[in-house]
N, C-alpha and C. Protein backbone atom coordinates (compact mmCIF):
# COMPACT_ATOMS: atom_id res chain seq x y z
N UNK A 1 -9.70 -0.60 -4.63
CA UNK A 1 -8.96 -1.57 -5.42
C UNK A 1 -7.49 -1.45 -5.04
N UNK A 2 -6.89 -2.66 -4.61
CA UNK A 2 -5.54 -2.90 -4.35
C UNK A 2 -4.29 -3.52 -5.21
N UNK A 3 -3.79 -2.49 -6.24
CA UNK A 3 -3.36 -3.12 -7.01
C UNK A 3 -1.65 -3.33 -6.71
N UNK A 4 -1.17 -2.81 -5.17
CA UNK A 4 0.11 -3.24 -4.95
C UNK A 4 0.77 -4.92 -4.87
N UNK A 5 -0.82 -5.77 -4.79
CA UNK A 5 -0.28 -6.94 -4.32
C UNK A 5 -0.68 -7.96 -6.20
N UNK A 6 -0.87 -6.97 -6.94
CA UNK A 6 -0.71 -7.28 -8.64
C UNK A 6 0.59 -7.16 -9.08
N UNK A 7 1.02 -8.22 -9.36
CA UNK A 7 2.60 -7.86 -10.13
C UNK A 7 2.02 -8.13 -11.46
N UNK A 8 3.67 -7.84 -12.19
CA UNK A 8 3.45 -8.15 -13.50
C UNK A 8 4.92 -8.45 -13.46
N UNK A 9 5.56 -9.67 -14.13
CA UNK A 9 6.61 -10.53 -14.38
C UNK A 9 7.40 -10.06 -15.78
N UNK A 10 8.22 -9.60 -16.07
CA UNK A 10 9.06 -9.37 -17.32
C UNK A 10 9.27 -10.74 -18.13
N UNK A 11 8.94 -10.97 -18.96
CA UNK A 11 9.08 -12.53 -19.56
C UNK A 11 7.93 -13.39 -19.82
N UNK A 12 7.28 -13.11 -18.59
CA UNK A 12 6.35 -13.71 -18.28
C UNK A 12 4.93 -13.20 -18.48
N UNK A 13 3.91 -13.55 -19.48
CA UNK A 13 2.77 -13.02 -19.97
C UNK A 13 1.39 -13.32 -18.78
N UNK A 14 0.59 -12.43 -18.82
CA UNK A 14 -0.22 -12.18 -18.00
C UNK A 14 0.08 -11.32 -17.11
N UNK A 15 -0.70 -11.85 -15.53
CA UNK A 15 -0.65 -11.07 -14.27
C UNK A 15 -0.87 -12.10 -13.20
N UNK A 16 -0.07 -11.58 -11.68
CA UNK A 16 0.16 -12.40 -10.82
C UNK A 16 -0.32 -11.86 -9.58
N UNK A 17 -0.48 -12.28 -9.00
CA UNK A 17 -1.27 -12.35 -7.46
C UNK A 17 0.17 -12.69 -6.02
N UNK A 18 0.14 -11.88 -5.80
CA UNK A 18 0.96 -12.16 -4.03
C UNK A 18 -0.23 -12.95 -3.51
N UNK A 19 1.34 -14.32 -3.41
CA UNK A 19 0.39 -15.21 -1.71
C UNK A 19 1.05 -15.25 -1.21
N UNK A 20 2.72 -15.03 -0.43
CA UNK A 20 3.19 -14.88 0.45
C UNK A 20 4.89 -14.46 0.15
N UNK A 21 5.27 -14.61 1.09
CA UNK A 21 6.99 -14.24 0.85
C UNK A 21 7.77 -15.40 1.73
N UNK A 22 8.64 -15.42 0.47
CA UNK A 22 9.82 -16.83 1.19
C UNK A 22 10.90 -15.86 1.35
N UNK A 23 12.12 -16.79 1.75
CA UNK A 23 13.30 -16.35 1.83
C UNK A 23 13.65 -15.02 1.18
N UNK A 24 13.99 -15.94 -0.23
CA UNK A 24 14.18 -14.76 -1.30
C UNK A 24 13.52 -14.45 -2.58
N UNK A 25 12.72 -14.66 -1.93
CA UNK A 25 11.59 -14.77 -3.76
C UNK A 25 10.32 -14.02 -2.95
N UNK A 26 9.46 -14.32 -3.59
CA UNK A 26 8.05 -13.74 -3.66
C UNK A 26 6.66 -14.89 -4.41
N UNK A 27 6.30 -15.66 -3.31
CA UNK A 27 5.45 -16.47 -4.26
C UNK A 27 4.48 -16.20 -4.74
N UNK A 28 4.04 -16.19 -5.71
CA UNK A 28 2.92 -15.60 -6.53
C UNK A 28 1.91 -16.82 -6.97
N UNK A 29 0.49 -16.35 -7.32
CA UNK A 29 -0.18 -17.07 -8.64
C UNK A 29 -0.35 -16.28 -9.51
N UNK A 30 -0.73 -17.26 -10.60
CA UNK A 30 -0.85 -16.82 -12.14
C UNK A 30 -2.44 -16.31 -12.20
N UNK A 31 -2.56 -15.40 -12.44
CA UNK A 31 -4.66 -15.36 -12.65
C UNK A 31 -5.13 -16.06 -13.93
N UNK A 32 -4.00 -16.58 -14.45
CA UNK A 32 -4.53 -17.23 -15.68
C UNK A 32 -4.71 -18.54 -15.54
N UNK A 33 -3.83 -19.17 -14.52
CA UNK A 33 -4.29 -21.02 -14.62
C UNK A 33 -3.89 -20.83 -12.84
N UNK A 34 -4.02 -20.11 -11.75
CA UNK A 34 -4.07 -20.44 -10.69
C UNK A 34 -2.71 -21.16 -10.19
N UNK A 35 -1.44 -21.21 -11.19
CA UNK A 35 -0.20 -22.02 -10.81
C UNK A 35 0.35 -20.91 -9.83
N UNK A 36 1.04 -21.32 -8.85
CA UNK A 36 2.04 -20.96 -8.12
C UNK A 36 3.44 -21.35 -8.21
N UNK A 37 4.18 -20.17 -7.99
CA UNK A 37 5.51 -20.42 -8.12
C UNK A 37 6.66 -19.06 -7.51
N UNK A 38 7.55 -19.41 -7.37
CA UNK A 38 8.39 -18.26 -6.68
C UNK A 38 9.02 -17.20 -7.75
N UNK A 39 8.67 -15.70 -7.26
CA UNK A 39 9.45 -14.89 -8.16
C UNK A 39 10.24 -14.34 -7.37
N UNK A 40 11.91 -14.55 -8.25
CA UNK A 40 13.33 -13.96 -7.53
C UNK A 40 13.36 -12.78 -7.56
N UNK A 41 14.29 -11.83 -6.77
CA UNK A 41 14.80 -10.89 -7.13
C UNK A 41 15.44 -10.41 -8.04
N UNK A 42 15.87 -11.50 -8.94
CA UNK A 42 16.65 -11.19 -10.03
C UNK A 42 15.82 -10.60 -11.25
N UNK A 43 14.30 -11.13 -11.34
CA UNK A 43 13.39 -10.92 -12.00
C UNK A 43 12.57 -9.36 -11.80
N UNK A 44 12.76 -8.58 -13.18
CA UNK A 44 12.04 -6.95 -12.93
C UNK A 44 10.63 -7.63 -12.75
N UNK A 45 9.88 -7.29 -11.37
CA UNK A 45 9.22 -7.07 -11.01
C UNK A 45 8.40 -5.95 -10.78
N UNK A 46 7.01 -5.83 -11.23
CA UNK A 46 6.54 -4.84 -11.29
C UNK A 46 4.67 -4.54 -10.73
N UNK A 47 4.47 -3.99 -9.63
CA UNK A 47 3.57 -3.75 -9.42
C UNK A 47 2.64 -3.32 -9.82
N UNK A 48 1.12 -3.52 -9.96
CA UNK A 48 0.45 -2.47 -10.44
C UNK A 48 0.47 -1.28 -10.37
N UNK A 49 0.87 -0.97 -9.02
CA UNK A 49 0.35 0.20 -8.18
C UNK A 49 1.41 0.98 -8.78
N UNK A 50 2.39 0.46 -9.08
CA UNK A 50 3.88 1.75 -9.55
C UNK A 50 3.50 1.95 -10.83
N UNK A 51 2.95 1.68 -11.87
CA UNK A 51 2.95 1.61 -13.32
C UNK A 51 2.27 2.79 -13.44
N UNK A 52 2.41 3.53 -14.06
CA UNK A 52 1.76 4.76 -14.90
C UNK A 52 2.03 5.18 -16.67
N UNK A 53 0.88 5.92 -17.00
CA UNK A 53 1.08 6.01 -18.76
C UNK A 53 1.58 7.31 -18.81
N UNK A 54 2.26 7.50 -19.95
CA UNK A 54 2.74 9.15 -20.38
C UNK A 54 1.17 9.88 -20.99
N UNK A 55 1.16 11.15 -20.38
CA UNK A 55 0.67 11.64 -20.66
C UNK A 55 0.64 13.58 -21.23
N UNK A 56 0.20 13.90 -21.66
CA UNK A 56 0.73 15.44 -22.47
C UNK A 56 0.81 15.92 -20.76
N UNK A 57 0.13 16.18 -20.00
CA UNK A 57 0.31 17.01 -18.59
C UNK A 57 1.26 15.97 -17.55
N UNK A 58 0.51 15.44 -16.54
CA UNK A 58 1.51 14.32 -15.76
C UNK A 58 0.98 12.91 -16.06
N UNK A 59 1.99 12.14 -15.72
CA UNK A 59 1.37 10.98 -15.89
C UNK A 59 0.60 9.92 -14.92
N UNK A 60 -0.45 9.75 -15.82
CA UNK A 60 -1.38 8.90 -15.09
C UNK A 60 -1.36 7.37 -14.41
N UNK A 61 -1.88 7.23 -13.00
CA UNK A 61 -1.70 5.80 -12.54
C UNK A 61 -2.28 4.56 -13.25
N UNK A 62 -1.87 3.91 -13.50
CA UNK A 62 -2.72 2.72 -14.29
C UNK A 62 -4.02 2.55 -13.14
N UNK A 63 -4.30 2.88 -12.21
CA UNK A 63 -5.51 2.19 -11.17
C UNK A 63 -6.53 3.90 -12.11
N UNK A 64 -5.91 5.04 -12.48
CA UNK A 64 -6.76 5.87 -13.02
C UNK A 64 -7.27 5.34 -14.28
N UNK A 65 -6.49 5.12 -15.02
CA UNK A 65 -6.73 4.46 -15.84
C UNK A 65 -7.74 3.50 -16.87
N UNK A 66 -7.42 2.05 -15.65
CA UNK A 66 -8.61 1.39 -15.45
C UNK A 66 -10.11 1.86 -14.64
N UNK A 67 -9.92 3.07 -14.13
CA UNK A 67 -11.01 3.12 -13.88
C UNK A 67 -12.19 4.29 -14.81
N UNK A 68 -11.04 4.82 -15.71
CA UNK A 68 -11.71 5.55 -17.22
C UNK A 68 -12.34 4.10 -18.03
N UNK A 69 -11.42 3.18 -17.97
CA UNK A 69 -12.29 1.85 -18.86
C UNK A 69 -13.47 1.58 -18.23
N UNK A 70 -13.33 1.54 -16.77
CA UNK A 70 -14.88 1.24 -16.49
C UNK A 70 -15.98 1.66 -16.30
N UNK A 71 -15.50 3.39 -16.04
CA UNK A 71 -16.50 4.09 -16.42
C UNK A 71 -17.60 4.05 -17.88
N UNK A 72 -15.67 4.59 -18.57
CA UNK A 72 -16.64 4.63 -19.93
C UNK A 72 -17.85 3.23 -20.82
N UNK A 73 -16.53 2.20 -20.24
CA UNK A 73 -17.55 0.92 -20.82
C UNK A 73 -18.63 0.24 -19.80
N UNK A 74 -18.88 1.37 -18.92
CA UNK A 74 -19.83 0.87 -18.01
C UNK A 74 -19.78 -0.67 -17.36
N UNK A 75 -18.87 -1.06 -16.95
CA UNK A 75 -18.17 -2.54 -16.17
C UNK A 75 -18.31 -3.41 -17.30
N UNK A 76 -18.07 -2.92 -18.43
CA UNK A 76 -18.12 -4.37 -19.24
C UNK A 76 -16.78 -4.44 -19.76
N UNK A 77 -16.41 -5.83 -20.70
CA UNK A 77 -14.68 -5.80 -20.66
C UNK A 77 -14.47 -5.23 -22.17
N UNK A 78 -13.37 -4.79 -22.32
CA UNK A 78 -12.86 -3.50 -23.40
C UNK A 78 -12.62 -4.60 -24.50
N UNK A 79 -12.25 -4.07 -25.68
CA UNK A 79 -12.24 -4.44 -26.77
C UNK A 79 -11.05 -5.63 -26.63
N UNK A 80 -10.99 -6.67 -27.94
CA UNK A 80 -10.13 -7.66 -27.34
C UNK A 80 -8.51 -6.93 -27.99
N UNK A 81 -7.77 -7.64 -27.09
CA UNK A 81 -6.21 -6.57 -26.71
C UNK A 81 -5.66 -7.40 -28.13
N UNK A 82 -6.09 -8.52 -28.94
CA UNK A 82 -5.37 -8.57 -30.23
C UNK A 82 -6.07 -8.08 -31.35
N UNK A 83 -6.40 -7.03 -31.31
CA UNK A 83 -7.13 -6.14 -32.17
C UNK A 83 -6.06 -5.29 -33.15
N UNK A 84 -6.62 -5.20 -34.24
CA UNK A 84 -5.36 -4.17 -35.08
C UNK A 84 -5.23 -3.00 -34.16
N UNK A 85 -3.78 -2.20 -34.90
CA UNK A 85 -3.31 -1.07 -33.94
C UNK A 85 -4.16 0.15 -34.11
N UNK A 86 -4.68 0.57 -35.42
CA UNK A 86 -5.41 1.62 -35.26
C UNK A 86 -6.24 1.53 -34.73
N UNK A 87 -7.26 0.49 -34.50
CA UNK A 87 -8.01 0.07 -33.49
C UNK A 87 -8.29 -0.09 -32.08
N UNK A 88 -7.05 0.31 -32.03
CA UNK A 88 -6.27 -0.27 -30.27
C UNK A 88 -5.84 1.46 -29.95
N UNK A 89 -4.99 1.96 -30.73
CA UNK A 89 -4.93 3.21 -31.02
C UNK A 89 -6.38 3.95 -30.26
N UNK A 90 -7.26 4.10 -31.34
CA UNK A 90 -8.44 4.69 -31.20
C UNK A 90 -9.49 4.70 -30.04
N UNK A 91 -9.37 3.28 -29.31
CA UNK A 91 -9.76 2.85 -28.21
C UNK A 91 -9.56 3.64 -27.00
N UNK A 92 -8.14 3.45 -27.13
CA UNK A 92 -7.39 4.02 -25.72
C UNK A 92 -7.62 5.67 -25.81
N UNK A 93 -7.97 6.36 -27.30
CA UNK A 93 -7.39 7.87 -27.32
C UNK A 93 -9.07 8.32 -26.85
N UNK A 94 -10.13 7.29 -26.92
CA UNK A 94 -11.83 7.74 -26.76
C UNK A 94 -11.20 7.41 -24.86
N UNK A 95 -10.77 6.63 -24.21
CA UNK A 95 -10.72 6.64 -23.26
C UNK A 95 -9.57 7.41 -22.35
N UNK A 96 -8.65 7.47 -22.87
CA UNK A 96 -7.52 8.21 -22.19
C UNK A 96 -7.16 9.43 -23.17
N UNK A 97 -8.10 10.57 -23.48
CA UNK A 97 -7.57 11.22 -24.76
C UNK A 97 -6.12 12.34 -24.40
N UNK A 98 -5.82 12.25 -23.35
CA UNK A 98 -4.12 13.19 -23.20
C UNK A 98 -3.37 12.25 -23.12
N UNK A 99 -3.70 10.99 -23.47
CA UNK A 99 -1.57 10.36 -23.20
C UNK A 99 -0.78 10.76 -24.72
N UNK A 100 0.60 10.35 -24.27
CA UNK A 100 1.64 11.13 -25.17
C UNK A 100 1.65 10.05 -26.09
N UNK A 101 1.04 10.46 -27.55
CA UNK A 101 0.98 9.47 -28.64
C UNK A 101 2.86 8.45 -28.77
N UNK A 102 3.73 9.69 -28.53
CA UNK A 102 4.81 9.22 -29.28
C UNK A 102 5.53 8.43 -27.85
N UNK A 103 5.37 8.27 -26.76
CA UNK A 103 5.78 7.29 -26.08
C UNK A 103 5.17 6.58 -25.63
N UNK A 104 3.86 6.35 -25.96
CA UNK A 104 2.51 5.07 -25.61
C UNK A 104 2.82 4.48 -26.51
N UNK A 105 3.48 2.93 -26.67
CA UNK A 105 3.49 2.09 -28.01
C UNK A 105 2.12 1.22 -27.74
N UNK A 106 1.82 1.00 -28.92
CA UNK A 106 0.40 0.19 -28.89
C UNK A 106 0.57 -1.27 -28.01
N UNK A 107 1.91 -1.73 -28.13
CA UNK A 107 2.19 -2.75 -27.39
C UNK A 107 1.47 -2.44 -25.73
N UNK A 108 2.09 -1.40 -25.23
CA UNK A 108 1.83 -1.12 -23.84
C UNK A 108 -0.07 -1.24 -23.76
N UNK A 109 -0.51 -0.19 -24.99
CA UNK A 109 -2.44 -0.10 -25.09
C UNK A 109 -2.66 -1.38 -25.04
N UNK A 110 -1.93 -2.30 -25.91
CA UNK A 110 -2.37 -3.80 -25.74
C UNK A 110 -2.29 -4.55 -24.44
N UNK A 111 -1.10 -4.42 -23.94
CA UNK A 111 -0.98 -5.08 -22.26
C UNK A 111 -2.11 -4.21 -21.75
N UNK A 112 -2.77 -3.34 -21.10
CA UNK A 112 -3.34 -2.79 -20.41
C UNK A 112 -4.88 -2.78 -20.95
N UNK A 113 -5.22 -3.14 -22.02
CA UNK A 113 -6.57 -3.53 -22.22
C UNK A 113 -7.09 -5.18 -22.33
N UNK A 114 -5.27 -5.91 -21.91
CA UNK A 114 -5.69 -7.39 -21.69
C UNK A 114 -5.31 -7.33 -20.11
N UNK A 115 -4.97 -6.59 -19.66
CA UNK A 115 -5.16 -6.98 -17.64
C UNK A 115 -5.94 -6.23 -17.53
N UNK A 116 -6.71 -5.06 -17.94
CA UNK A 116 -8.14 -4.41 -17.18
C UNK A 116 -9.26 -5.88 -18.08
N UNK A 117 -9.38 -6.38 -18.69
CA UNK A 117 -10.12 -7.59 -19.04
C UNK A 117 -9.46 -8.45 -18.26
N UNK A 118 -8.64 -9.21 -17.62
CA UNK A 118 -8.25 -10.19 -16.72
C UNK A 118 -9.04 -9.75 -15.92
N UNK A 119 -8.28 -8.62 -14.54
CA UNK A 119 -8.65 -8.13 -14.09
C UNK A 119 -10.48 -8.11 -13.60
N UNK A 120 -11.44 -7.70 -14.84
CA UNK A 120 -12.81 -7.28 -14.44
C UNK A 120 -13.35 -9.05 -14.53
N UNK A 121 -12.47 -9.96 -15.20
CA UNK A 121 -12.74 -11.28 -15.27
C UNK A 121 -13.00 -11.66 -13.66
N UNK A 122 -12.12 -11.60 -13.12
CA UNK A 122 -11.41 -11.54 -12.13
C UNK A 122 -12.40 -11.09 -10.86
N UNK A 123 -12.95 -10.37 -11.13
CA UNK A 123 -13.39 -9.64 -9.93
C UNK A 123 -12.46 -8.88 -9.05
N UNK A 124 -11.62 -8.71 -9.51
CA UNK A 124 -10.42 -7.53 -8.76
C UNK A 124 -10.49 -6.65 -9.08
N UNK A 125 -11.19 -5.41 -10.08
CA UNK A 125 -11.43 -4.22 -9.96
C UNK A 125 -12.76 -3.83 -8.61
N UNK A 126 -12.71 -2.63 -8.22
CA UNK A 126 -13.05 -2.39 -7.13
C UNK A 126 -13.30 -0.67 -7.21
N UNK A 127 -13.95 0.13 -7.65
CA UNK A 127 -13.73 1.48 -8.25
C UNK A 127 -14.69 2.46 -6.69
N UNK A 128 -14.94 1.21 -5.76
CA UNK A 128 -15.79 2.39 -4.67
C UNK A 128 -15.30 3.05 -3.97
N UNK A 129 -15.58 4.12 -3.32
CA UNK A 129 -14.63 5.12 -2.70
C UNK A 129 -14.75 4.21 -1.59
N UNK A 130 -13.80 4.33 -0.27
CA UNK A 130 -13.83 3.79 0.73
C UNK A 130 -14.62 4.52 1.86
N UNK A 131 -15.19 4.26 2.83
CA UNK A 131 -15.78 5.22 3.13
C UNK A 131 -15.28 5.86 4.23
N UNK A 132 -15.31 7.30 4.67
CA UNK A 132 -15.01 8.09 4.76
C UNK A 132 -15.28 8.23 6.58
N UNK A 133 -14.97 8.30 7.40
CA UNK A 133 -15.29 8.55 8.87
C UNK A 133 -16.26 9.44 9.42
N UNK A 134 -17.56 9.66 9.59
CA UNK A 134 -18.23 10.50 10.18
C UNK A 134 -17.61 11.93 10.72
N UNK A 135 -18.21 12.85 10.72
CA UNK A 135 -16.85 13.89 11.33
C UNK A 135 -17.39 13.79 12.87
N UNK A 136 -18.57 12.69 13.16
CA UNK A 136 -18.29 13.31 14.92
C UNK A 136 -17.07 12.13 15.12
N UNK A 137 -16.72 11.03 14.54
CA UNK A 137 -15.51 10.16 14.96
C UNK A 137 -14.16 10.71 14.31
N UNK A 138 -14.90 11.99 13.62
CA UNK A 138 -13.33 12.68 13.07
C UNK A 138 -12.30 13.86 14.67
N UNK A 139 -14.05 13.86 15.02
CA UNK A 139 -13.37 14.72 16.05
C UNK A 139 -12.63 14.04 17.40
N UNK A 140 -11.36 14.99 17.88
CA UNK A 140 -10.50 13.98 18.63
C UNK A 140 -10.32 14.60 20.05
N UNK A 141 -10.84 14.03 21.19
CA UNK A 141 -10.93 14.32 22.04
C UNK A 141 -9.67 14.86 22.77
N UNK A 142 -9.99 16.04 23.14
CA UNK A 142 -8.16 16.60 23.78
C UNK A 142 -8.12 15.67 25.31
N UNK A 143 -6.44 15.55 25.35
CA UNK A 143 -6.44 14.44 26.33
C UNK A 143 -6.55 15.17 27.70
N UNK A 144 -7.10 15.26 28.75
CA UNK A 144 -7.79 15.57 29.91
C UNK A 144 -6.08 15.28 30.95
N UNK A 145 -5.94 16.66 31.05
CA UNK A 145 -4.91 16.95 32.14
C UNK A 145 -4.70 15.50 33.19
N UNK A 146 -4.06 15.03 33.77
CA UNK A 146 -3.96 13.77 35.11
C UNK A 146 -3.35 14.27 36.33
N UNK A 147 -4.11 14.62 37.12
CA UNK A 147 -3.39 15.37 38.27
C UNK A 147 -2.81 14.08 39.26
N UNK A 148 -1.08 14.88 39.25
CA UNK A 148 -0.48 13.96 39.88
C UNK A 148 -0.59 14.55 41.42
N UNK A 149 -0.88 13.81 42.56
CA UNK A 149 -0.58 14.79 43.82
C UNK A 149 0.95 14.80 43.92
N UNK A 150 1.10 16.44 44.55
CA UNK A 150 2.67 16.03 44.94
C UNK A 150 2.70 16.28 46.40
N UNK A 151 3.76 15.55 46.63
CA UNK A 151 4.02 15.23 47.86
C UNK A 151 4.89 16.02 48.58
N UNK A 152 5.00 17.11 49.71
CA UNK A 152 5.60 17.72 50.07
C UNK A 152 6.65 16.63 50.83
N UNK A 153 7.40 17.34 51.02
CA UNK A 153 9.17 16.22 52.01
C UNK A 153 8.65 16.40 53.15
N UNK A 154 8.86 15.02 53.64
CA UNK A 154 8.89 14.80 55.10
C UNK A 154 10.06 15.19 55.37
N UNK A 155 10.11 16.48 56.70
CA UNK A 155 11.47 16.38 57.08
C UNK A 155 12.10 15.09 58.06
N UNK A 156 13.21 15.23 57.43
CA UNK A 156 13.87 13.58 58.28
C UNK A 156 14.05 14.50 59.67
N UNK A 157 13.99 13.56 60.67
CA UNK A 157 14.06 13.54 61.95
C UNK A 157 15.62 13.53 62.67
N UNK A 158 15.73 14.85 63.12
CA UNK A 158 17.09 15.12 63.59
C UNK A 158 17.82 13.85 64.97
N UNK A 159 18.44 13.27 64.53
CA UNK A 159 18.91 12.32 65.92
C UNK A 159 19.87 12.86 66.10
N UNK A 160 19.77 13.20 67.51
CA UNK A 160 21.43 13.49 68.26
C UNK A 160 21.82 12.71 69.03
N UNK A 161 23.17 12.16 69.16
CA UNK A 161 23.49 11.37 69.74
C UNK A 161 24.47 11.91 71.00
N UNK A 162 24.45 11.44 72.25
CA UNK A 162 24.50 11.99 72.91
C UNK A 162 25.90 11.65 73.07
N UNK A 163 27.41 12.42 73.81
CA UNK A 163 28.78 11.51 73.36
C UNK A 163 29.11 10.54 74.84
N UNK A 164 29.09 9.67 74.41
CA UNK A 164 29.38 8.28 75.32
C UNK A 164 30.32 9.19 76.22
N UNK A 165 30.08 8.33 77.29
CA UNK A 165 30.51 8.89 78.42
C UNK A 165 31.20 7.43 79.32
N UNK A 166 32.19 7.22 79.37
CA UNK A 166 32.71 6.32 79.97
C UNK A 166 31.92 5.55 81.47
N UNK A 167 31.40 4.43 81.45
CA UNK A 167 30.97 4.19 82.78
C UNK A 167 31.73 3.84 83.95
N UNK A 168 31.80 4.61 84.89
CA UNK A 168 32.80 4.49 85.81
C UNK A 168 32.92 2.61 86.63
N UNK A 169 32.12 2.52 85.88
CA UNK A 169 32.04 1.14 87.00
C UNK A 169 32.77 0.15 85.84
N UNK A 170 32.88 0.09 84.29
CA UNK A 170 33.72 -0.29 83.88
C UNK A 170 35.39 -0.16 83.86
N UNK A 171 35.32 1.12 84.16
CA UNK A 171 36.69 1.52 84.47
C UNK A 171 37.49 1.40 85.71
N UNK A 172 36.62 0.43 86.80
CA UNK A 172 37.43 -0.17 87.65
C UNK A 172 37.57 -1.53 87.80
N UNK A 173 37.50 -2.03 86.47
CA UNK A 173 38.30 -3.36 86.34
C UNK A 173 39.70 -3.45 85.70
């Protein structure tokens, strides 16, 4: 599952899809009505792939995350995200039971149990390992010496020149 090319828009509710890059923006769709439109730089932009929850030890990737929801609910979609808070609360603590109560606001449990439901809507979760290379194509052939011939020097060829010698028969004109 590739969740670098998932944004999420500040302002803007839902989740978005990379379809290409302009100038200075980033054009996206909406997974909710398929609209396209450009997101600026000026706009906090936010990837899936960077997002993580607080948790009592380190904190966890949202792609870990979602994939505790789908374990536990066996690929089906999680409770609905406008659910009361103790409810929403309780949800997340049967599925994620170490995040840090006092900086997880239920707001955040709420965004993240309505994009892992987009999301499995979606068909964009993806939880299979990738697979893995055989180890005989792991093994890497050492590269095989290239014998260059070398060439011993031709010795250059001594010319002597012999010193001109005046021809007498020019020298009697």
């Amino acid at each position: 599952m590739d969740l670098s090319k998932i944004l999420s828009i500040a302002g803007k509710s839902g989740l978005y899809k990379v379809v290409s890059q302009a100038k200075s923006a980033v054009i996206v769709e909406s997974l909710n009505d398929n609209k396209r439109f450009p997101a600026f730089g000026h706009e906090k932009i936010s990837s899936l792939e960077e997002i993580s929850v607080f948790t009592t030890n380190e904190d966890l990737p949202l792609k870990e995350v979602f994939k505790a929801f789908h374990q536990k609910l066996e690929g089906k979609p999680a409770i609905d995200s406008k659910s009361d808070n103790n409810t929403l609360k309780k949800f997340f603590l049967e599925m994620v039971p170490d995040f840090d109560k006092e900086r997880v606001y239920v707001s955040d449990i709420r965004k993240m149990v309505n994009w892992y439901n987009l999301l499995l809507e979606k068909n964009l979760l993806d939880f299979s390992e990738p697979e893995e290379p055989k180890k005989e194509d792991q093994a890497v052939e050492e590269p095989k010496p290239v014998e260059v011939p070398v060439e011993e020097p031709t010795p250059e060829p001594i010319v002597t020149t012999k010193p001109q010698t005046s021809n007498p028969a020019q020298e009697e004109e």
